[in-house]
C-alpha atoms as a PDB file:
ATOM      1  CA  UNK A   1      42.056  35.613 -41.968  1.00  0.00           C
ATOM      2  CA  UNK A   2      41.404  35.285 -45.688  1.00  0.00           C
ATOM      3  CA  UNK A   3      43.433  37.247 -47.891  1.00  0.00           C
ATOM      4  CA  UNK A   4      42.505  40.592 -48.634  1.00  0.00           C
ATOM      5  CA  UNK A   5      42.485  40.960 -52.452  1.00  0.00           C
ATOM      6  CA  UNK A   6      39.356  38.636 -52.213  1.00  0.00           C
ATOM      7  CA  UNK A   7      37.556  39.509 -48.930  1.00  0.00           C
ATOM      8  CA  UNK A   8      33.797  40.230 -49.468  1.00  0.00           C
ATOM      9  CA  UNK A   9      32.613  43.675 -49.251  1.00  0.00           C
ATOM     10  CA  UNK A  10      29.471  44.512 -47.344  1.00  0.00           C
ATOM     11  CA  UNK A  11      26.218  45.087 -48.166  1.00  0.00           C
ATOM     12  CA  UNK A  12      25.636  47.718 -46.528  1.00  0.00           C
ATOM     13  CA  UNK A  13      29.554  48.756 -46.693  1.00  0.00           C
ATOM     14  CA  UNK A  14      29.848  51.994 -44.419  1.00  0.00           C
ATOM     15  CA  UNK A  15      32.861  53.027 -46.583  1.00  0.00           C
ATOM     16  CA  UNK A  16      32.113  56.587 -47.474  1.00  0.00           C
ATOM     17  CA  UNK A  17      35.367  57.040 -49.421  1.00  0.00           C
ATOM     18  CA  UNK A  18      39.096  54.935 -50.467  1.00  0.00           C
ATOM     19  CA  UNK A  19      42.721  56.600 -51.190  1.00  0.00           C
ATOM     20  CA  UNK A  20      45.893  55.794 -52.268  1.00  0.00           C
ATOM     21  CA  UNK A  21      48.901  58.210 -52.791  1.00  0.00           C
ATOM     22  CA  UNK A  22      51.777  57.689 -54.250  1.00  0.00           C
ATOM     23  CA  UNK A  23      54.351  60.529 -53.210  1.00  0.00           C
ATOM     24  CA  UNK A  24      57.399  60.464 -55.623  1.00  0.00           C
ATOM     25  CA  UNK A  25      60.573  62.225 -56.494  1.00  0.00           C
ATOM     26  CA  UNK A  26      61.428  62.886 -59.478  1.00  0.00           C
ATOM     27  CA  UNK A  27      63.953  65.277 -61.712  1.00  0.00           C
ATOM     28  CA  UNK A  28      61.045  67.813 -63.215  1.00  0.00           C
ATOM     29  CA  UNK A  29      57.046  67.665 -63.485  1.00  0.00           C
ATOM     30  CA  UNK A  30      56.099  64.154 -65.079  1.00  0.00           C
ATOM     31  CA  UNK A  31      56.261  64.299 -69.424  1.00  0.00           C
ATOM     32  CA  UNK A  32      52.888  65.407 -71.086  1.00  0.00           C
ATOM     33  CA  UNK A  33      53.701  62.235 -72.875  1.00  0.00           C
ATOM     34  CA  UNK A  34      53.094  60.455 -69.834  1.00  0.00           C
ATOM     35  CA  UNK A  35      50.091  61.819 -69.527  1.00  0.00           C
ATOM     36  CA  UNK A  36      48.526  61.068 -72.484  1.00  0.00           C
ATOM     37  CA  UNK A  37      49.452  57.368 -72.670  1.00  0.00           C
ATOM     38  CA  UNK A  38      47.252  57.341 -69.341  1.00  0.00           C
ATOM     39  CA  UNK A  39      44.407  58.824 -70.559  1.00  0.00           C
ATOM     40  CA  UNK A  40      44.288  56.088 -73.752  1.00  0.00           C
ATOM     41  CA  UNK A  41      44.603  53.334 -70.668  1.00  0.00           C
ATOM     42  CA  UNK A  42      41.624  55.105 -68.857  1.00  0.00           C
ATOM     43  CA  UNK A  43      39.494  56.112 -71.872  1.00  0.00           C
ATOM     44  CA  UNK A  44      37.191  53.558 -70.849  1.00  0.00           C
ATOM     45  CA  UNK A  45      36.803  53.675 -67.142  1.00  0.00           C
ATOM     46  CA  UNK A  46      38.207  57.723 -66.658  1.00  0.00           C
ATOM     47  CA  UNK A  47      37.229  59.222 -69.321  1.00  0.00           C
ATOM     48  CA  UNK A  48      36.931  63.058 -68.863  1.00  0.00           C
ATOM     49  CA  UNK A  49      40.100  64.742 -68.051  1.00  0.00           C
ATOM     50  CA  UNK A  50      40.230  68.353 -65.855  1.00  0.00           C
ATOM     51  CA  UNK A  51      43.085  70.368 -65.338  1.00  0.00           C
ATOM     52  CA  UNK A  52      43.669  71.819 -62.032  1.00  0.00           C
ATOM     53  CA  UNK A  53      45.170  74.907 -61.375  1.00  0.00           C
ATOM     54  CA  UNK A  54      47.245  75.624 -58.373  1.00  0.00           C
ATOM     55  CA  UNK A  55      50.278  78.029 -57.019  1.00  0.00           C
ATOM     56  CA  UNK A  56      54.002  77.736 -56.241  1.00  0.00           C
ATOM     57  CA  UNK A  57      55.266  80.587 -54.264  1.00  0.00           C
ATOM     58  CA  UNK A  58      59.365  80.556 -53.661  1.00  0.00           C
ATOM     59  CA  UNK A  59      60.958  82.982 -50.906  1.00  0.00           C
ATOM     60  CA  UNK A  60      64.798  83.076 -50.548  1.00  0.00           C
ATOM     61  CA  UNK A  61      65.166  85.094 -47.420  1.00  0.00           C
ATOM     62  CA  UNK A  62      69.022  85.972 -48.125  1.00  0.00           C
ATOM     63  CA  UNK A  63      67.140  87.943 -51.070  1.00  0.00           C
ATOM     64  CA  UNK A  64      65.928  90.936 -51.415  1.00  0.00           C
ATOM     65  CA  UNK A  65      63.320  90.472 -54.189  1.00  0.00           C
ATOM     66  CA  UNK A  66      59.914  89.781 -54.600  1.00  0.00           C
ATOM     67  CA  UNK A  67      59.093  85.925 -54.089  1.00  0.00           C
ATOM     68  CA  UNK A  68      59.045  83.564 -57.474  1.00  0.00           C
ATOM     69  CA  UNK A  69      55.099  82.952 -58.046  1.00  0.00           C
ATOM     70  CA  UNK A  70      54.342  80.024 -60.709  1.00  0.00           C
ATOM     71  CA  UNK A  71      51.159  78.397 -61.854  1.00  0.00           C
ATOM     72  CA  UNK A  72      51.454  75.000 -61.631  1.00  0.00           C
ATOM     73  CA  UNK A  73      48.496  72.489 -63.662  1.00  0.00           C
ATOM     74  CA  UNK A  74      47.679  69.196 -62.543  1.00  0.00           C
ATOM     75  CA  UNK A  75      45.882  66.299 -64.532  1.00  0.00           C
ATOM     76  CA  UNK A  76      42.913  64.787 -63.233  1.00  0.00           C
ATOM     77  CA  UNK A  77      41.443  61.825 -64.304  1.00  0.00           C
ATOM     78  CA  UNK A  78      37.751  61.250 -63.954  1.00  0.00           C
ATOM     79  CA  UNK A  79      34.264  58.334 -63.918  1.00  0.00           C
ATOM     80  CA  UNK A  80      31.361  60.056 -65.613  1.00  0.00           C
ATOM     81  CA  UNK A  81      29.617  60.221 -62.767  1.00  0.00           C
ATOM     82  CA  UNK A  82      32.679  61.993 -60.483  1.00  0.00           C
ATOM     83  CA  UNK A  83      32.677  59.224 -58.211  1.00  0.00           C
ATOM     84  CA  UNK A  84      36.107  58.013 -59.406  1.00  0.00           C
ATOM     85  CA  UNK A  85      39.138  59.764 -60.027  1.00  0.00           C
ATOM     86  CA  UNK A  86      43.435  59.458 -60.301  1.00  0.00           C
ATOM     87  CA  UNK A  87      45.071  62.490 -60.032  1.00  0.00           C
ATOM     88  CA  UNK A  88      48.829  63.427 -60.820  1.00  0.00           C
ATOM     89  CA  UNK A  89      50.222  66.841 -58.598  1.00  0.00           C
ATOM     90  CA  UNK A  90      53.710  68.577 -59.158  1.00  0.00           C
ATOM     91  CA  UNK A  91      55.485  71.087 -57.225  1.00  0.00           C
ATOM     92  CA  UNK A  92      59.406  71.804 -56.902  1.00  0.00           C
ATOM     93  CA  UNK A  93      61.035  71.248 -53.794  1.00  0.00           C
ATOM     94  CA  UNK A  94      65.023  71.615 -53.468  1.00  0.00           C
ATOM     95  CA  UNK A  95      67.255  70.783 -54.585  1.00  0.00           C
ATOM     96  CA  UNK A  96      66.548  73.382 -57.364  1.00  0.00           C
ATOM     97  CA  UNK A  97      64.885  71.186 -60.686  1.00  0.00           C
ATOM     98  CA  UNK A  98      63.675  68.399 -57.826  1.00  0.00           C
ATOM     99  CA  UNK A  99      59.780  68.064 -57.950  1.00  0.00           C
ATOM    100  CA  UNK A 100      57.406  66.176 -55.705  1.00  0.00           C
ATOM    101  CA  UNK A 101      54.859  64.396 -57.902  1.00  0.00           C
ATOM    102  CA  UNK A 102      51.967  62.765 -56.046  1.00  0.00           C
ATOM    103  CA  UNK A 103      49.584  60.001 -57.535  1.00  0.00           C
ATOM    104  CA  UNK A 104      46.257  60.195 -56.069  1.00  0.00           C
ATOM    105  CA  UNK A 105      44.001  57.563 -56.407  1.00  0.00           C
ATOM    106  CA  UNK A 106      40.530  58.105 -54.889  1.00  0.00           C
ATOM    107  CA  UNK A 107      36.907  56.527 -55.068  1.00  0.00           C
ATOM    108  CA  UNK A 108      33.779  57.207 -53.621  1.00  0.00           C
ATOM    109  CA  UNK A 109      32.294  53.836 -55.347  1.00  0.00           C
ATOM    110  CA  UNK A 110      34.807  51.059 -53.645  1.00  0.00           C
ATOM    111  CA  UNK A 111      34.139  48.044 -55.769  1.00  0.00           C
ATOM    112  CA  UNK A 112      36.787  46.110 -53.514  1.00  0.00           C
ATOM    113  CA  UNK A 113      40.481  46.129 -52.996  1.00  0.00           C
ATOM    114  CA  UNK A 114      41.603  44.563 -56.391  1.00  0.00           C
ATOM    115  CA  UNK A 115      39.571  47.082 -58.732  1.00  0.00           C
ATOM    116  CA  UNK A 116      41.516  50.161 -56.943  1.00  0.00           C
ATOM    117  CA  UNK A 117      45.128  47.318 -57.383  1.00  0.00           C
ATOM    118  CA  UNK A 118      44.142  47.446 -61.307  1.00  0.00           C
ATOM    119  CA  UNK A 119      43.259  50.543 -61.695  1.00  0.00           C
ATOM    120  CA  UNK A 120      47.205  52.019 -59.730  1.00  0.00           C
ATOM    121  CA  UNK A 121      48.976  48.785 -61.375  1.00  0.00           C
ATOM    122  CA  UNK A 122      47.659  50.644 -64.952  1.00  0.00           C
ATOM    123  CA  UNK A 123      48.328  54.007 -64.264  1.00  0.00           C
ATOM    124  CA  UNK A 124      51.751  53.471 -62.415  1.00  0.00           C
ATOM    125  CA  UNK A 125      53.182  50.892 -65.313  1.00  0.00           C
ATOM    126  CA  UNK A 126      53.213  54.431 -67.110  1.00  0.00           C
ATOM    127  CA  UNK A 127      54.663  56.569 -64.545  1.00  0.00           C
ATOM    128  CA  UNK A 128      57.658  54.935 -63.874  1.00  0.00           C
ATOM    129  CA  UNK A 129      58.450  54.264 -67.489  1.00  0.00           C
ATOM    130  CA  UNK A 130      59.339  58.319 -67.304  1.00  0.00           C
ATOM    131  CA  UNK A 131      62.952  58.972 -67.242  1.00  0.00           C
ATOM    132  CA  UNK A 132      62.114  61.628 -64.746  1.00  0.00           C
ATOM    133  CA  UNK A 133      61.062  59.705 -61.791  1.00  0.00           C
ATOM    134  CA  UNK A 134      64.374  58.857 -59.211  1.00  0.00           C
ATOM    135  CA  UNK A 135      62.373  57.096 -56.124  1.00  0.00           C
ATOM    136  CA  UNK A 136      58.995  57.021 -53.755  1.00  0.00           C
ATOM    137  CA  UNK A 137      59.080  58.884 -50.673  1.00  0.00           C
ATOM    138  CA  UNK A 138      56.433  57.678 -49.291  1.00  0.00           C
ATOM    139  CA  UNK A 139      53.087  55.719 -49.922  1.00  0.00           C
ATOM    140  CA  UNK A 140      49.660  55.910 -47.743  1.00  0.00           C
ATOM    141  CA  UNK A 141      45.595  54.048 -47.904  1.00  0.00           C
ATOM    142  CA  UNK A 142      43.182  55.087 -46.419  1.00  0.00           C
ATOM    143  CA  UNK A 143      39.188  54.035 -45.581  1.00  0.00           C
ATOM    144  CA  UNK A 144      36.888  56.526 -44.562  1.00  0.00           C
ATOM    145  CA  UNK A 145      33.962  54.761 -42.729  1.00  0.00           C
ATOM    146  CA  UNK A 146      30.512  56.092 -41.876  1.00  0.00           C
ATOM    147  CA  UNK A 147      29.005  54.014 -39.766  1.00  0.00           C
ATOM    148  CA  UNK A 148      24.964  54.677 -39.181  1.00  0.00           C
ATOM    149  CA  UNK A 149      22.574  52.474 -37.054  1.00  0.00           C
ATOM    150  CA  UNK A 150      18.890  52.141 -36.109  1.00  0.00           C
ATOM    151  CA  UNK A 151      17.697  54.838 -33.957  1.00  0.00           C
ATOM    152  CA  UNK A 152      16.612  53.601 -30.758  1.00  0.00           C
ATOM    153  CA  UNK A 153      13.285  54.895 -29.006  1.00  0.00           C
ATOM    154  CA  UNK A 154      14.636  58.317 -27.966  1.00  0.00           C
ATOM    155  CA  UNK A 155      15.895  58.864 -30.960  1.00  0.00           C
ATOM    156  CA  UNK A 156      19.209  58.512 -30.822  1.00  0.00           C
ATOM    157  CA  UNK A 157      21.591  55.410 -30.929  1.00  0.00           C
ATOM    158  CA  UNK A 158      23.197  53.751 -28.199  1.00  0.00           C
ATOM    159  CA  UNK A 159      27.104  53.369 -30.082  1.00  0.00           C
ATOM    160  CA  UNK A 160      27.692  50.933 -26.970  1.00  0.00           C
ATOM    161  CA  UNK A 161      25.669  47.906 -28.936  1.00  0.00           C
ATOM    162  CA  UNK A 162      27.100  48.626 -32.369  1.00  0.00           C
ATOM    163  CA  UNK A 163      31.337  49.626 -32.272  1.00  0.00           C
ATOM    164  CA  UNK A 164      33.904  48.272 -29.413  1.00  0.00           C
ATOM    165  CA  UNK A 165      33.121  49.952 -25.903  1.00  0.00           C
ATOM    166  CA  UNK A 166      36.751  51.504 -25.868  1.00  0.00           C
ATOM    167  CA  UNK A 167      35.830  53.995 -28.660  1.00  0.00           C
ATOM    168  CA  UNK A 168      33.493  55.594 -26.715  1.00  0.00           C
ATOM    169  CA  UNK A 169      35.737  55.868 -23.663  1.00  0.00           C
ATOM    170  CA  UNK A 170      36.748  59.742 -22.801  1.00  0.00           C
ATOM    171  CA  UNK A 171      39.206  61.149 -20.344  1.00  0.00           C
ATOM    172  CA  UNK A 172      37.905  62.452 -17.504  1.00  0.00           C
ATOM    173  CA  UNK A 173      40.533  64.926 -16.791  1.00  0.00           C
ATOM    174  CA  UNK A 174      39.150  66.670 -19.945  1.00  0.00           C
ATOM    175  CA  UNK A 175      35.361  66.413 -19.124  1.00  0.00           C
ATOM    176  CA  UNK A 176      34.958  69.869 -17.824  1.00  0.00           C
ATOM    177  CA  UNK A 177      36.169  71.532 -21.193  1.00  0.00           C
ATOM    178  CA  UNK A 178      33.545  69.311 -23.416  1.00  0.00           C
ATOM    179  CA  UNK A 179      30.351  70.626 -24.928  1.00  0.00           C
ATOM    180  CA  UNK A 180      27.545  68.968 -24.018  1.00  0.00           C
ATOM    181  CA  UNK A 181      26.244  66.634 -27.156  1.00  0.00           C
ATOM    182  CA  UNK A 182      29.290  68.001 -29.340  1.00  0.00           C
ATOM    183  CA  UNK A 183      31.704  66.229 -31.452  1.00  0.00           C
ATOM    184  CA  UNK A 184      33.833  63.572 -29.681  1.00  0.00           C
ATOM    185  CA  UNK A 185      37.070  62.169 -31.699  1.00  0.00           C
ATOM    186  CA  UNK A 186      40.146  60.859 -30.795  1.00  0.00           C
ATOM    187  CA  UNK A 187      43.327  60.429 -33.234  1.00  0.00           C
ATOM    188  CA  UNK A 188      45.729  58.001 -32.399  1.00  0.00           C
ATOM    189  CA  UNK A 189      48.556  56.531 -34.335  1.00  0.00           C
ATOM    190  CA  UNK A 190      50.637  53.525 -33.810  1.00  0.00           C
ATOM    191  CA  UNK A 191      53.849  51.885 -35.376  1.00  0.00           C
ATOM    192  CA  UNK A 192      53.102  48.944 -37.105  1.00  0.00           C
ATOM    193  CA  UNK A 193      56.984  48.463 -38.950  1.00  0.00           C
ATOM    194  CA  UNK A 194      60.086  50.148 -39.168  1.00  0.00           C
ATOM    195  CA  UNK A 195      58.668  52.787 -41.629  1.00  0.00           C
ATOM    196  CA  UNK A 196      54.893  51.795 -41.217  1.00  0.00           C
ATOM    197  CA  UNK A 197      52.407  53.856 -38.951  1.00  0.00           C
ATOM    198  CA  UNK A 198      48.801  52.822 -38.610  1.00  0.00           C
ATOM    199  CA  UNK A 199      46.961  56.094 -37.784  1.00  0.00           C
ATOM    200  CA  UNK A 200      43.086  55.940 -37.122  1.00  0.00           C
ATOM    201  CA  UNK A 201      40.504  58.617 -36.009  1.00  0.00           C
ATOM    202  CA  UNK A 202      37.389  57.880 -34.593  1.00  0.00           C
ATOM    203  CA  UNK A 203      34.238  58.864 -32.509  1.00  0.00           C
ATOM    204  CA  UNK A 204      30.706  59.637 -32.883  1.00  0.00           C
ATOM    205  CA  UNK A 205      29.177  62.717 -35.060  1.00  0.00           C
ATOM    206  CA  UNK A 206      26.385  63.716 -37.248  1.00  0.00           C
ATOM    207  CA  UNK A 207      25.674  64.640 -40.765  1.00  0.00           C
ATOM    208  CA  UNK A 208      28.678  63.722 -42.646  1.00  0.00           C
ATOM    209  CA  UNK A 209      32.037  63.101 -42.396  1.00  0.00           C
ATOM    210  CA  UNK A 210      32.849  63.954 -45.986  1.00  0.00           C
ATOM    211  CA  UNK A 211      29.449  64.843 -48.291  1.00  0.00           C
ATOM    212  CA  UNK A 212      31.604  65.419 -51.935  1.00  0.00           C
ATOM    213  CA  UNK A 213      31.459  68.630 -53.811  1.00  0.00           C
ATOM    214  CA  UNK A 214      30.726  69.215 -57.694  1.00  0.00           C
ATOM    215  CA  UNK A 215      33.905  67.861 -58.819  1.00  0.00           C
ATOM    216  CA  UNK A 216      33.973  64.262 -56.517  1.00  0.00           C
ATOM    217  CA  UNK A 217      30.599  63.252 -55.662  1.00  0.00           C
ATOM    218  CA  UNK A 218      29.234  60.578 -53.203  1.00  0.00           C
ATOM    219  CA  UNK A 219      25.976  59.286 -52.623  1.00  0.00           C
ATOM    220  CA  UNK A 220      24.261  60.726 -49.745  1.00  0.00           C
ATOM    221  CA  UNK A 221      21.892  58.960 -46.911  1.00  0.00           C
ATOM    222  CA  UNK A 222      19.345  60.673 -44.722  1.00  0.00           C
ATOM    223  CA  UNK A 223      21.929  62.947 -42.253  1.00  0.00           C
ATOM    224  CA  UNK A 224      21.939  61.587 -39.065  1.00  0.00           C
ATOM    225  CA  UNK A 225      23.599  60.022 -36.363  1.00  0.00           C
ATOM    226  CA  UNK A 226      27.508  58.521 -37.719  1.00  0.00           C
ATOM    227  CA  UNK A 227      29.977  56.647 -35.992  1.00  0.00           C
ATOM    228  CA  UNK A 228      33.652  57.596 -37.663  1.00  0.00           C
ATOM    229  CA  UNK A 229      36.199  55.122 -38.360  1.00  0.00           C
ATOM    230  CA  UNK A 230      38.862  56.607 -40.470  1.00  0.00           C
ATOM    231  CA  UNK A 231      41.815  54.213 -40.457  1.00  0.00           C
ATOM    232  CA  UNK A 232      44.954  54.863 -42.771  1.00  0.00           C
ATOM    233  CA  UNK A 233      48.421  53.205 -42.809  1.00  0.00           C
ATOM    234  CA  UNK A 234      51.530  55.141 -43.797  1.00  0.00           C
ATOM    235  CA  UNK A 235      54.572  53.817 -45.531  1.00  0.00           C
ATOM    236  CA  UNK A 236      57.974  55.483 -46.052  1.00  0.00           C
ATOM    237  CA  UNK A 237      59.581  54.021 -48.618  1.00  0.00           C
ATOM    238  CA  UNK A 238      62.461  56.469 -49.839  1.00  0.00           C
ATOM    239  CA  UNK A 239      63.918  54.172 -52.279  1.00  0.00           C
ATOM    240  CA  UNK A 240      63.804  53.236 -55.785  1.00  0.00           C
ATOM    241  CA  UNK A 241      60.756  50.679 -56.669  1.00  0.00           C
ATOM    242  CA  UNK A 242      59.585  48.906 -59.653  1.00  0.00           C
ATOM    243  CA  UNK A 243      55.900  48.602 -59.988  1.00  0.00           C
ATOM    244  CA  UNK A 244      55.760  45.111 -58.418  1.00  0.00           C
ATOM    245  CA  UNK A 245      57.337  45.860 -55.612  1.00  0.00           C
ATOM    246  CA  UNK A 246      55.399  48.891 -54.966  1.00  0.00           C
ATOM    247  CA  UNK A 247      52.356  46.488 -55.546  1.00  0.00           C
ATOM    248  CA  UNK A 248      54.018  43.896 -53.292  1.00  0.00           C
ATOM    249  CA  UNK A 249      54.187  47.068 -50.526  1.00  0.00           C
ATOM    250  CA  UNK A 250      50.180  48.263 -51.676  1.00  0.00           C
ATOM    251  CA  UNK A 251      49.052  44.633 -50.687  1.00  0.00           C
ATOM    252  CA  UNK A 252      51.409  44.530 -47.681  1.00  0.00           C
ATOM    253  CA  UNK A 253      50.132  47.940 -46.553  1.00  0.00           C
ATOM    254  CA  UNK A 254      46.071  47.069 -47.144  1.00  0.00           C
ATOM    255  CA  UNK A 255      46.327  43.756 -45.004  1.00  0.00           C
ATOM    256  CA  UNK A 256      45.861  45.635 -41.327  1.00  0.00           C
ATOM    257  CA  UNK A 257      42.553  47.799 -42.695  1.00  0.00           C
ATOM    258  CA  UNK A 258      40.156  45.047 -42.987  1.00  0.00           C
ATOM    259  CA  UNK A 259      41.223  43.140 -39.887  1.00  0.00           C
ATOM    260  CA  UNK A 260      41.429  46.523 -37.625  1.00  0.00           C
ATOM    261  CA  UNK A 261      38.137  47.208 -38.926  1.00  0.00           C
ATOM    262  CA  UNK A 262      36.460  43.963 -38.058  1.00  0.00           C
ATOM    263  CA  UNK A 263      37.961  43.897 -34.555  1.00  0.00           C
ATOM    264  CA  UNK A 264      36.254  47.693 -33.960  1.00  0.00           C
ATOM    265  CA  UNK A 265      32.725  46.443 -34.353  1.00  0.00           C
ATOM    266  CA  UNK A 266      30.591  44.244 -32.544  1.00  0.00           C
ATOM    267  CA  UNK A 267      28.420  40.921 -34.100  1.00  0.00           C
ATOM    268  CA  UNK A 268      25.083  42.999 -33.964  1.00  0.00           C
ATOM    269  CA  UNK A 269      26.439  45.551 -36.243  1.00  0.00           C
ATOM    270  CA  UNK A 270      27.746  42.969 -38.758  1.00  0.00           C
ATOM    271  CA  UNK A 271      24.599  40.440 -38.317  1.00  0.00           C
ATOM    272  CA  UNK A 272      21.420  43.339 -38.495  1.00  0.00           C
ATOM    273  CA  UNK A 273      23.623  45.884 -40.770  1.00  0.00           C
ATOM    274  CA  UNK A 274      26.023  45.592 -42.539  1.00  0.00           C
ATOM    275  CA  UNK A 275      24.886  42.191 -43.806  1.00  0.00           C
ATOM    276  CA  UNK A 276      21.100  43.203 -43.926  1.00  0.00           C
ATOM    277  CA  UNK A 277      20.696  43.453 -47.357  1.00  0.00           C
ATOM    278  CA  UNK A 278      16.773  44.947 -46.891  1.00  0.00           C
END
């Protein structure tokens, strides 16, 4: 299999949307110096910047008082057309002046694997220059597929000729409690290294999976008919990392997507759509 970093996309690419999170530890909510070296970095490619407003609500049972309530402000980093963004969440966990900071990288405009490597590789360099970060927890991907075929005469689409016949396989045992032409999706996860899971969700739908809102947009085709691949890979890292290893671990983590992908689908779907350039 060729390597990842320069495997062609589609034409007609059925990725709907792209993450990657970076869940970290660190001694307080990242420096507002921090995040303005970022925004210089992404001036050019992220250029408006939103704050976020959530809540932090503390309860200490062996306490009789009213629970702590804090506003907590996250940055968000976004394309001009909302399609694009990195975002950077705090919120204290214990011990008390521990935070968990999580970088969020997500796209709706997948340009291939390397341009989402660049764009964490620039951001990260930044982040763990602060003096407040002590190690990753954890680190995820994910693709979010849509897959949509021809119609057949009926009007509907036979999922048999286009995605592996053991998607579409059901339990019987459970027949009795299904609604007739409703939603059918099965989660499954599997272990893929010591601290690696490999978790996809799949099955047939319609309309959309995920159609964006005002603040992270997509581009929207006719609603119809979808077949659902959503495959993600989960890493727990709980260790200190410098940013090439936790690129080293982003590539390592990536590799499975692409080939789990390909082996889901059948050669009509690749040859008559997703290559069909028309």
């Amino acid at each position: 299999m060729a390597s990842m970093t320069a495997a062609k996309i589609y034409q007609n690419a059925p990725i709907v949307l792209v993450s990657f999170e970076i869940e970290l530890q660190t001694l307080g909510p990242i420096e507002q110096e921090i995040f303005a070296q970022i925004g210089v970095i992404l001036k050019d490619t992220l250029p408006e910047r939103f704050e976020m407003k959530g809540h932090h609500f503390a309860f200490d049972p062996s306490k009789e008082k009213e629970p702590n309530f804090e506003e907590l402000t996250s940055p968000r980093w976004s394309s001009r057309d909302r399609r694009t963004h990195c975002s950077i969440f705090s919120s204290p966990i214990n011990p008390p002046g521990t935070f968990e900071t999580s970088c969020v990288f997500e796209t709706t405009n997948y340009k291939g694997y390397q341009s989402l490597r660049e764009l964490t590789s620039k951001v990260m360099a930044i982040v763990f220059t602060s003096s407040k970060v002590q190690k990753v927890n954890r680190m995820g991907i994910r693709y979010l597929d849509e897959i949509r075929a021809p119609l057949d005469a009926e009007g509907t689409v036979k999922w048999s000729d286009w995605v592996a016949k053991s998607l579409l396989q059901e339990l019987p045992e459970l027949s009795r409690l299904l609604l007739e032409n409703g939603v059918r999706q099965t989660a499954v996860a599997y272990q893929i290294g010591s601290d690696a899971f490999l978790r996809l969700r799949y099955g047939a739908s319609e309309g959309y999976e995920f159609s964006g809102s005002e603040n992270f947009k997509r581009l929207t085709p006719n609603p119809g008919p979808y077949f659902l691949l959503d495959i993600a890979v989960d890493q727990n890292v709980q260790r200190q990392l410098a940013e090439s290893a936790m690129l080293d671990l982003m590539d390592e983590m990536h590799k499975p997507v692409r080939e789990v992908f390909e082996s889901l689908i059948t050669e009509k779907l690749r040859k008559e759509v997703l290559e069909n350039g028309s």
